[in-house]
PDB file of N, CA and C in Angstrom:
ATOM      1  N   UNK A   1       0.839  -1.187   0.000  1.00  0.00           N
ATOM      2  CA  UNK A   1       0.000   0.000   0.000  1.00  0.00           C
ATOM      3  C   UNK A   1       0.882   1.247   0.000  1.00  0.00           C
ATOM      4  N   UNK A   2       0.897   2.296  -0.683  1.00  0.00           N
ATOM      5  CA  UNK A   2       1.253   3.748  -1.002  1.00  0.00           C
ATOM      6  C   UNK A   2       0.734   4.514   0.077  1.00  0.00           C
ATOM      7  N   UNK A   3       1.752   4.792   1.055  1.00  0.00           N
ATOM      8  CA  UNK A   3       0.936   5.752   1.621  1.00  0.00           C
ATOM      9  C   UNK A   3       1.006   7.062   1.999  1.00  0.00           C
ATOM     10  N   UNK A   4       1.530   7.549   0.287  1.00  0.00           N
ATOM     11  CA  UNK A   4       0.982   9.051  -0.364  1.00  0.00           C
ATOM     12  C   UNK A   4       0.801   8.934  -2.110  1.00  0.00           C
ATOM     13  N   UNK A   5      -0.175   7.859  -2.366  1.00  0.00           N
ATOM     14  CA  UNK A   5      -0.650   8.132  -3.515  1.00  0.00           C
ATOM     15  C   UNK A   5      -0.712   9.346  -4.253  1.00  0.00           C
ATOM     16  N   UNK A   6      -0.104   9.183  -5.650  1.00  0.00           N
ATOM     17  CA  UNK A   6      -0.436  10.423  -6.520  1.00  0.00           C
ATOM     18  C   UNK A   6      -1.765  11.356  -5.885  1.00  0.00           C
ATOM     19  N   UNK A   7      -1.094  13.100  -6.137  1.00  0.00           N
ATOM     20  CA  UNK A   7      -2.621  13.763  -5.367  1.00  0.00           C
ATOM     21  C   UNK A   7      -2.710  14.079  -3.774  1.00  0.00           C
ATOM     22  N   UNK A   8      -1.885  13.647  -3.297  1.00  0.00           N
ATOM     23  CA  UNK A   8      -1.873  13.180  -1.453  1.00  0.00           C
ATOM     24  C   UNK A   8      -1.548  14.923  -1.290  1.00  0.00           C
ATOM     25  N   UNK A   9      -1.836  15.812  -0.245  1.00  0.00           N
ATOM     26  CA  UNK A   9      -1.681  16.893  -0.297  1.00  0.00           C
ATOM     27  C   UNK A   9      -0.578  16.802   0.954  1.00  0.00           C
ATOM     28  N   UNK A  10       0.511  17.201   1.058  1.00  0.00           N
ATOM     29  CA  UNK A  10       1.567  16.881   2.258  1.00  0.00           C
ATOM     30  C   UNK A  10       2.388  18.096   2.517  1.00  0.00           C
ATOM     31  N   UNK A  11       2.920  18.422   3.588  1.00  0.00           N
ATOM     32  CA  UNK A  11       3.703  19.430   4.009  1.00  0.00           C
ATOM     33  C   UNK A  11       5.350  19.206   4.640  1.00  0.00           C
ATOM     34  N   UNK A  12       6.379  19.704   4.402  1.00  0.00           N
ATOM     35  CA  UNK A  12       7.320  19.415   4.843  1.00  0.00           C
ATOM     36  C   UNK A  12       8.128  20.515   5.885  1.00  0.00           C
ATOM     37  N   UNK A  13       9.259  20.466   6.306  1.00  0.00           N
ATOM     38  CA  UNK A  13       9.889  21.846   6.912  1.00  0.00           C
ATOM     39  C   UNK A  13      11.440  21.791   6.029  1.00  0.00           C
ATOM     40  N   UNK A  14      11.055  23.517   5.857  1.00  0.00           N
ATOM     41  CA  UNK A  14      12.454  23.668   5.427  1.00  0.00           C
ATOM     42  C   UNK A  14      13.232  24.357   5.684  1.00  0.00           C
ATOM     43  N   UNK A  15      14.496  24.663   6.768  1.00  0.00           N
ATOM     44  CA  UNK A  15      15.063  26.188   6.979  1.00  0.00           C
ATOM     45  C   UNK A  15      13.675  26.720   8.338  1.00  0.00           C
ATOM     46  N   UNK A  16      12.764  26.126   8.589  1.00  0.00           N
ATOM     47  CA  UNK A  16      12.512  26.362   9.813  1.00  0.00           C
ATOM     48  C   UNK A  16      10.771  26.910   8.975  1.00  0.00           C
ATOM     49  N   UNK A  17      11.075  26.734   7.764  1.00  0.00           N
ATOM     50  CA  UNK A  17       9.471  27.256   7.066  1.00  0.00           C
ATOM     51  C   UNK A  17       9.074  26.074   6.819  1.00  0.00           C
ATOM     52  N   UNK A  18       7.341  26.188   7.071  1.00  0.00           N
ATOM     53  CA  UNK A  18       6.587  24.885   6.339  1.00  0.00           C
ATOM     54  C   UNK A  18       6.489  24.958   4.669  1.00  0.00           C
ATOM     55  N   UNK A  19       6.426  24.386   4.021  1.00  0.00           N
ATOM     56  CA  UNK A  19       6.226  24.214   2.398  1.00  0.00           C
ATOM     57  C   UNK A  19       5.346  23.225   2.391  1.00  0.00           C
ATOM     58  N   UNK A  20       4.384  23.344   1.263  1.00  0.00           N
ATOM     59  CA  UNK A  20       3.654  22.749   1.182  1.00  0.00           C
ATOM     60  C   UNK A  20       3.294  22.377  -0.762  1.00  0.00           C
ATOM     61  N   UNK A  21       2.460  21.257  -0.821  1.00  0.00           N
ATOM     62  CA  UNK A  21       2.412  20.919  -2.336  1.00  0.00           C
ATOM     63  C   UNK A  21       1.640  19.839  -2.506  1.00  0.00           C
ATOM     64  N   UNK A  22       1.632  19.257  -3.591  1.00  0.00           N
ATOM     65  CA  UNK A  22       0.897  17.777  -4.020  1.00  0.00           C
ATOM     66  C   UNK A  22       1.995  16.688  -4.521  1.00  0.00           C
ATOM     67  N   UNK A  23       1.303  15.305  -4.241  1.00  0.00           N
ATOM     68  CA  UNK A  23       2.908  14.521  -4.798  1.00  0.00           C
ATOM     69  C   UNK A  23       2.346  14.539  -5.880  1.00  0.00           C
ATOM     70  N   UNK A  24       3.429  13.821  -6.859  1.00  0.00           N
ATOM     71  CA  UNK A  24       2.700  14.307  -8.324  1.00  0.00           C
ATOM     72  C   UNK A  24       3.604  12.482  -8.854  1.00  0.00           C
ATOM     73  N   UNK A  25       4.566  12.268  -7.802  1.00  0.00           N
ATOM     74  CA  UNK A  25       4.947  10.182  -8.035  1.00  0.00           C
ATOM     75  C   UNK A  25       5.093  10.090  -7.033  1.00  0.00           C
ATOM     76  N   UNK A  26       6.073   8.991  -6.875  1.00  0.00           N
ATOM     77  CA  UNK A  26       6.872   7.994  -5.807  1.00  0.00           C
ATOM     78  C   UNK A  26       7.766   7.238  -6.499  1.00  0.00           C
ATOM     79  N   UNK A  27       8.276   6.924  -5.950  1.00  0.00           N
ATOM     80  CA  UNK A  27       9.746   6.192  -6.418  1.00  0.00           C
ATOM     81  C   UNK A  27      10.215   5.501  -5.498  1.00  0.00           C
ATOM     82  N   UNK A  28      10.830   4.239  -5.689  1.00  0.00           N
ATOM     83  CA  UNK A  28      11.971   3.649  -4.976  1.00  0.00           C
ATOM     84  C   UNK A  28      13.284   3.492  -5.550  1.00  0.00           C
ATOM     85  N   UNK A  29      13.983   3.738  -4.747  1.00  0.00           N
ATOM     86  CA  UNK A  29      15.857   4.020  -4.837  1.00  0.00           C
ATOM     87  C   UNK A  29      16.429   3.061  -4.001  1.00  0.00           C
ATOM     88  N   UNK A  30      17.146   2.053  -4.852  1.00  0.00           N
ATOM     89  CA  UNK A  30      18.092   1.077  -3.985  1.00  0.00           C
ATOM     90  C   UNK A  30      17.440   0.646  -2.078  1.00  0.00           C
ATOM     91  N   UNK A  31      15.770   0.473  -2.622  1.00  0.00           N
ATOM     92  CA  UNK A  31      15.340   0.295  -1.363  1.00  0.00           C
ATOM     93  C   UNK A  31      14.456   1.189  -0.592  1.00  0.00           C
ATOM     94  N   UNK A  32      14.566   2.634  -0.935  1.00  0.00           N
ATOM     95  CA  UNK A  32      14.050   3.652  -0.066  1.00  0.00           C
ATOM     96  C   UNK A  32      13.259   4.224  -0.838  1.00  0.00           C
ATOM     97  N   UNK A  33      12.038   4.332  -0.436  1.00  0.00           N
ATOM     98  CA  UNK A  33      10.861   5.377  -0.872  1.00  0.00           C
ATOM     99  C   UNK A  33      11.155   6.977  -1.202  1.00  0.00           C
ATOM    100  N   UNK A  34      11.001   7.174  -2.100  1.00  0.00           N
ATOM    101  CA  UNK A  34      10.846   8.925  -2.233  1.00  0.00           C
ATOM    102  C   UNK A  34       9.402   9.160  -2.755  1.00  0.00           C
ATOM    103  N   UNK A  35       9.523  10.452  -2.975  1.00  0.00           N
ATOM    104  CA  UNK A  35       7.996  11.111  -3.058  1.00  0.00           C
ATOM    105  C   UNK A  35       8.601  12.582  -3.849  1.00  0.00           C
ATOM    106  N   UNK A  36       8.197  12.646  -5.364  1.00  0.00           N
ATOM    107  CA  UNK A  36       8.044  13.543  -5.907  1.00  0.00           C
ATOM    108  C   UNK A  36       6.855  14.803  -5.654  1.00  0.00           C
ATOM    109  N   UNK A  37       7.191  16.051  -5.461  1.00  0.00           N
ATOM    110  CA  UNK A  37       6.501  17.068  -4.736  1.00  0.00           C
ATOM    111  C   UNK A  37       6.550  18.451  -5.674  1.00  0.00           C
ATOM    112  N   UNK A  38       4.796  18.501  -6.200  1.00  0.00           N
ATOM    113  CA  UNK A  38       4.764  19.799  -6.973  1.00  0.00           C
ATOM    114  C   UNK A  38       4.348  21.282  -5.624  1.00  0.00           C
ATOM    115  N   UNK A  39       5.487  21.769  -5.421  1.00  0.00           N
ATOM    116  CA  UNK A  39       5.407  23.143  -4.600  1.00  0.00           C
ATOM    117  C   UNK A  39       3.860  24.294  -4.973  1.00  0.00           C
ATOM    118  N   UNK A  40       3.731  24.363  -3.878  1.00  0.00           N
ATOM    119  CA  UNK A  40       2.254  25.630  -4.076  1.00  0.00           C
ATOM    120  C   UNK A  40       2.548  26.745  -4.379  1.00  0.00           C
ATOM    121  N   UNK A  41       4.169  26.822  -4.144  1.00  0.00           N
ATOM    122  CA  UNK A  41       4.749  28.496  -4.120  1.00  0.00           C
ATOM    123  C   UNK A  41       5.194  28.752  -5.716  1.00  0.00           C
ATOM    124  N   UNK A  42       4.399  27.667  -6.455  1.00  0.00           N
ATOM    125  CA  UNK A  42       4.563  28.004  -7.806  1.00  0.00           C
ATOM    126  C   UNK A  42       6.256  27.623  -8.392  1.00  0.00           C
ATOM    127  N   UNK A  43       7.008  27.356  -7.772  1.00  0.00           N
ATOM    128  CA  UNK A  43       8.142  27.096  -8.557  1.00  0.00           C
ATOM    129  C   UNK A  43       8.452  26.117  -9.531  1.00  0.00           C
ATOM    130  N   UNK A  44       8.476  26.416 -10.514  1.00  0.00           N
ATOM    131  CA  UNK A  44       8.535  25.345 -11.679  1.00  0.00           C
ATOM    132  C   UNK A  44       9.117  23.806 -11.453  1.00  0.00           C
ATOM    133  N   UNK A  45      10.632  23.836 -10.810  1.00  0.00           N
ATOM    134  CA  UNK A  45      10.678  22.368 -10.892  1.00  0.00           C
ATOM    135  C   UNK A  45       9.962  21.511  -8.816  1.00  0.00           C
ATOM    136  N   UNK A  46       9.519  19.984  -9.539  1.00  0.00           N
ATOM    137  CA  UNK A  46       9.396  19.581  -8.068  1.00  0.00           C
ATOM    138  C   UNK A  46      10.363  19.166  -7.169  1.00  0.00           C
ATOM    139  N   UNK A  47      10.229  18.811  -5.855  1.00  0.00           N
ATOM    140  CA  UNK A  47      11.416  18.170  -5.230  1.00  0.00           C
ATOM    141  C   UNK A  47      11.130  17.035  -5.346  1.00  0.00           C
ATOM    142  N   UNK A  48      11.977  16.039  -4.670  1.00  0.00           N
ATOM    143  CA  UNK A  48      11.991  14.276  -4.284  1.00  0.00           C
ATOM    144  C   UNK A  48      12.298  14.670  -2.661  1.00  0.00           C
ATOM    145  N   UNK A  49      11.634  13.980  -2.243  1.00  0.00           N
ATOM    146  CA  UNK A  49      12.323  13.861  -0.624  1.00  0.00           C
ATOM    147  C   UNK A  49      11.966  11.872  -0.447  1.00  0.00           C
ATOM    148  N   UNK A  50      12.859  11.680   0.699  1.00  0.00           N
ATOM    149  CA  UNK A  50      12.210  10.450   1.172  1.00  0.00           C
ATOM    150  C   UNK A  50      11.293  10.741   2.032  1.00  0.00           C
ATOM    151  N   UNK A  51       9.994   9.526   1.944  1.00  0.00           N
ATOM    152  CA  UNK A  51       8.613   9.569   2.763  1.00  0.00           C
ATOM    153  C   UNK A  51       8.692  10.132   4.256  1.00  0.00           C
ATOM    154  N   UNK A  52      10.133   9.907   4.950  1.00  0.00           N
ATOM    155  CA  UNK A  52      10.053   9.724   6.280  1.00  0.00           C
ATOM    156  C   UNK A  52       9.742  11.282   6.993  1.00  0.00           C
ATOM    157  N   UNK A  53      10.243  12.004   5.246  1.00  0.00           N
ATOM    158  CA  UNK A  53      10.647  13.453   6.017  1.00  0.00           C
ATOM    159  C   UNK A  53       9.255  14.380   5.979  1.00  0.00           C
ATOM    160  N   UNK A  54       8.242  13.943   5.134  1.00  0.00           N
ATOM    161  CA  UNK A  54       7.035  14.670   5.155  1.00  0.00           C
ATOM    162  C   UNK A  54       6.080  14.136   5.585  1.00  0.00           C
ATOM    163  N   UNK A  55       4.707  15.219   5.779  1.00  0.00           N
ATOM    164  CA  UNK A  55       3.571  14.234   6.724  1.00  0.00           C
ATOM    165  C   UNK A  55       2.369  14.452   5.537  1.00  0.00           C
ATOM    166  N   UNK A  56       1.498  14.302   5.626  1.00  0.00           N
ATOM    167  CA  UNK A  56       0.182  14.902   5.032  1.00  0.00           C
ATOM    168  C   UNK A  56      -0.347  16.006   5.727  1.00  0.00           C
ATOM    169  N   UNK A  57      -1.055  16.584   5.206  1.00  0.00           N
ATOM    170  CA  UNK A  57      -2.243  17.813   5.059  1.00  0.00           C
ATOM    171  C   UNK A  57      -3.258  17.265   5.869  1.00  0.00           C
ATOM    172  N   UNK A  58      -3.832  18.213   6.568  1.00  0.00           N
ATOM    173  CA  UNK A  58      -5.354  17.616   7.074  1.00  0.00           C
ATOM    174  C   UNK A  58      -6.163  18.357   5.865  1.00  0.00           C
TER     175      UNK A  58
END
């Protein structure tokens, strides 16, 4: 089970600010989950983080 399906609305910290976005994949790397992340603050490209580091949106 995925648990941040494409669409999942999630928030992370960065530098002490929240950011926030939609995942837009997921991926696994030599084992470890990531999570592709389209930013709300409009910036053209997304990030990857691994799952552990972001939560969901209420």
């Amino acid at each position: 089970m995925d648990p941040f399906p494409i669409g999942t609305r999630v928030f992370f910290l960065e530098c002490g600010k929240t950011r926030t976005g939609t995942v837009q994949n997921t991926e696994t790397i030599e084992g470890l989950r990531y999570v592709v992340i389209k930013l709300d603050d409009g910036s053209p490209n997304p990030v990857k983080l691994p799952v552990n580091s972001i939560s969901k949106s209420a």
